[in-house]
Protein backbone atom coordinates (compact mmCIF):
# COMPACT_ATOMS: atom_id res chain seq x y z
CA UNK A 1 -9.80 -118.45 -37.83
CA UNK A 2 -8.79 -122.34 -36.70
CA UNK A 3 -6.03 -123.47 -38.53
CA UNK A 4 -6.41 -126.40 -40.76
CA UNK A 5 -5.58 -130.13 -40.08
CA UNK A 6 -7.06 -133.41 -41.66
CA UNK A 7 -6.43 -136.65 -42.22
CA UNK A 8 -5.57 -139.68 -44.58
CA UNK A 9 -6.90 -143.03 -44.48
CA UNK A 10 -5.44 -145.37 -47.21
CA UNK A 11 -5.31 -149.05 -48.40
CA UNK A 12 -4.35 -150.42 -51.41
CA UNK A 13 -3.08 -152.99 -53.53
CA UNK A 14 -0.04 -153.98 -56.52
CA UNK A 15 -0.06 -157.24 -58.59
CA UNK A 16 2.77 -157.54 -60.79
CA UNK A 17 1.92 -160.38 -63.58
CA UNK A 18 3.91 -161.32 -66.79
CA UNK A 19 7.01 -160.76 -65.41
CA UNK A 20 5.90 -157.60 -64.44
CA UNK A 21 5.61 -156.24 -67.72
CA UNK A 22 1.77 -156.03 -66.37
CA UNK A 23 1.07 -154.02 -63.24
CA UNK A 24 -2.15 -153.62 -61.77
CA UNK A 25 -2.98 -151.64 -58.51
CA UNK A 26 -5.65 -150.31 -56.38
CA UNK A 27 -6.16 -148.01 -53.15
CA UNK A 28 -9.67 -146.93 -50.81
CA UNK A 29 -9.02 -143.97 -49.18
CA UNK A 30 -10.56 -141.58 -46.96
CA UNK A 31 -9.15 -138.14 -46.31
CA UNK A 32 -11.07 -135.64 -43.99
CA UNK A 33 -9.38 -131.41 -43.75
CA UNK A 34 -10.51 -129.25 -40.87
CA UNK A 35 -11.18 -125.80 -40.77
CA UNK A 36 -10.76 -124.81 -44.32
CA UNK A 37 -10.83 -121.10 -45.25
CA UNK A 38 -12.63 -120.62 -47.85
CA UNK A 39 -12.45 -116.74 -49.72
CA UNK A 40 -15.94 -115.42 -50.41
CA UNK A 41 -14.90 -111.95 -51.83
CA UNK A 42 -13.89 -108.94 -51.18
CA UNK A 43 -10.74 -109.77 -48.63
CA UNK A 44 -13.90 -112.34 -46.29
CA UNK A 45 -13.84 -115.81 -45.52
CA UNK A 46 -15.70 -118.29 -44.50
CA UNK A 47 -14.77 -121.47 -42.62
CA UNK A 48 -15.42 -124.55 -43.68
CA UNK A 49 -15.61 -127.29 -40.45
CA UNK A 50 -14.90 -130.39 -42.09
CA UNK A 51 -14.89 -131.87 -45.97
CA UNK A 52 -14.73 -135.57 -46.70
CA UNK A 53 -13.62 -137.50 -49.60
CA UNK A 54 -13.61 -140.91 -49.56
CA UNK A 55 -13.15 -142.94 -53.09
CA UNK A 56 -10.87 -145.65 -54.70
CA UNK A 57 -8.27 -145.47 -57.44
CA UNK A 58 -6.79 -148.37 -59.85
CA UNK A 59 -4.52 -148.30 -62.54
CA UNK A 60 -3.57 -150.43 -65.33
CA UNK A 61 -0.07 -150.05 -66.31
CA UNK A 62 1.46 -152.34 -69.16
CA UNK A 63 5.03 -152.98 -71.23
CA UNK A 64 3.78 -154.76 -74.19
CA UNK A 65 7.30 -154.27 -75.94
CA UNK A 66 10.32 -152.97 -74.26
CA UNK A 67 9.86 -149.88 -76.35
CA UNK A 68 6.00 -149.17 -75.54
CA UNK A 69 4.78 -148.58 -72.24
CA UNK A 70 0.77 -147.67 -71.78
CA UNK A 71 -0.72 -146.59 -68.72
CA UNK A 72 -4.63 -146.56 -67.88
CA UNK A 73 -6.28 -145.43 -64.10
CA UNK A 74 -10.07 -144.37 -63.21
CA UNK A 75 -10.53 -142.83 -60.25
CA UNK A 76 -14.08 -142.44 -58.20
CA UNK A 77 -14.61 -139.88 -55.39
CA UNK A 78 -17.01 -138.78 -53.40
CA UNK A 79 -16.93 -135.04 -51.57
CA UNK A 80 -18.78 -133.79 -49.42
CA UNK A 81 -19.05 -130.86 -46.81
CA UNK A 82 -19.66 -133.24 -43.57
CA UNK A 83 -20.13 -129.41 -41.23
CA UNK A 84 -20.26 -126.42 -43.38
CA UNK A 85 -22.58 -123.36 -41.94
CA UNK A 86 -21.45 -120.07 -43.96
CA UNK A 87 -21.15 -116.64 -41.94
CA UNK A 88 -24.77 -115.83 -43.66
CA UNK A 89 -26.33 -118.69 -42.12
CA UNK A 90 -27.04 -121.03 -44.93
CA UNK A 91 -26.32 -124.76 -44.13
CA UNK A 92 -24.46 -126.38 -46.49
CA UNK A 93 -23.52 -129.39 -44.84
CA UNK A 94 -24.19 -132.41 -46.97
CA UNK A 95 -23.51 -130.79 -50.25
CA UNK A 96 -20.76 -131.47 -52.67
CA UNK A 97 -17.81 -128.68 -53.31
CA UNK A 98 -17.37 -127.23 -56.50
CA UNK A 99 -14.45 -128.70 -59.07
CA UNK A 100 -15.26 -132.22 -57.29
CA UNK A 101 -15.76 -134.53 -60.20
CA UNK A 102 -17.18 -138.03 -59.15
CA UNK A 103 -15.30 -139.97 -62.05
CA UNK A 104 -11.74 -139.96 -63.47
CA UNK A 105 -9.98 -141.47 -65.82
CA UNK A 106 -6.27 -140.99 -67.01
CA UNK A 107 -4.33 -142.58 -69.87
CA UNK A 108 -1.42 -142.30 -71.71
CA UNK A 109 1.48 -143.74 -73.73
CA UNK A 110 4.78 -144.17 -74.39
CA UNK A 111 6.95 -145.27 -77.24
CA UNK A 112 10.71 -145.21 -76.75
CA UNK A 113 12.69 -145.79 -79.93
CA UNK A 114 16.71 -147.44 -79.87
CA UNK A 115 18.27 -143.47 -79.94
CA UNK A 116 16.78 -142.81 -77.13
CA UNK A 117 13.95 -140.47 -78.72
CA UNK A 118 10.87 -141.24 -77.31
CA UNK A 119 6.92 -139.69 -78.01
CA UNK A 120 4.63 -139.47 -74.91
CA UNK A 121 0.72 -138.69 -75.34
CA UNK A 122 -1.93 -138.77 -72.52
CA UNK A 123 -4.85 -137.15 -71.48
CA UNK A 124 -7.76 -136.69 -68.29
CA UNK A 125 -11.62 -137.10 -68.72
CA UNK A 126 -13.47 -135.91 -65.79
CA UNK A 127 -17.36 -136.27 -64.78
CA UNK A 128 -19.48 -133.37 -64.47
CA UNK A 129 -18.48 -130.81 -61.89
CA UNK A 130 -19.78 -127.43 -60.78
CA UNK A 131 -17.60 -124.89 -61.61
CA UNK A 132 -19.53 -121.45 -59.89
CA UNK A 133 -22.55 -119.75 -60.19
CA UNK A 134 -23.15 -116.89 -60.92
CA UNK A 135 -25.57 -114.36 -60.57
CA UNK A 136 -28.47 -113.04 -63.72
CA UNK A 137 -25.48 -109.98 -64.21
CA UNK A 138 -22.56 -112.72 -64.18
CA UNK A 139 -20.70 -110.53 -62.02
CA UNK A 140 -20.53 -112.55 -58.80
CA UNK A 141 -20.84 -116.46 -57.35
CA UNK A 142 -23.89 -117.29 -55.61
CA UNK A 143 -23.12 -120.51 -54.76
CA UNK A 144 -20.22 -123.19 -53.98
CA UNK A 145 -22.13 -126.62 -54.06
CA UNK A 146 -24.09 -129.07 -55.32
CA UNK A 147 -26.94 -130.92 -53.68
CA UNK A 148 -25.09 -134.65 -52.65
């Protein structure tokens, strides 16, 4: 097999407002990996010739008190195999990887009291994403991807 190499592409953005007790940023990007292996079973591997993901990011982040700090960010991304022929044959160029989702979003909080004792809470929410198929028996994938 090839070894693997890519490549990052980014951009982005920070506004600090409020005496930066408000921060707001935001970043394109574009990253494209080579030669992937990807395990198919039983000690075999395909490999994959190239996956894109291009998307954006922003996040909120916010002080509202000096003892409460609150953080927001949505993420969108788009993956895709740009050259992907398996050793079977199939084509699956043009389809979307598993465990890909499409939307993002994080958040969480904050609250630090004067002893130094603080509480943190947070959380992810994810779009739809395909996990694996699997065959009628449930015993073994049958697919990776998702039409794009």
């Amino acid at each position: 097999m090839s070894r693997q190499y890519g490549e990052l592409y980014e951009a982005g953005q920070r506004l600090r407002l409020l005496g930066q007790r408000l921060e707001l940023s935001a970043a394109v990007f574009q990253i494209e990996r080579r030669n992937i292996a990807r395990s198919i079973g039983g000690g075999n591997f395909d490999q994959i010739g190239k996956l894109r993901s291009r998307g954006f990011e922003t996040e909120l982040h916010g002080r509202p008190t000096s003892s409460l700090n609150l953080d927001l960010g949505y993420g969108f991304t788009r993956a895709v195999f740009a050259d992907y022929f398996t050793n079977a044959g199939a084509n699956l160029s043009g389809k979307i990887p598993r465990r890909a989702p499409r939307h993002t979003v994080n958040f969480s909080g904050e609250y630090v009291w004067q002893n130094g004792f603080s509480l943190m809470g947070g959380g992810q929410v994810v779009s739809h994403q395909l996990s694996t198929t699997r065959t009628p028996s449930g015993s073994a994938p049958t697919s990776c991807c998702m039409p794009a």
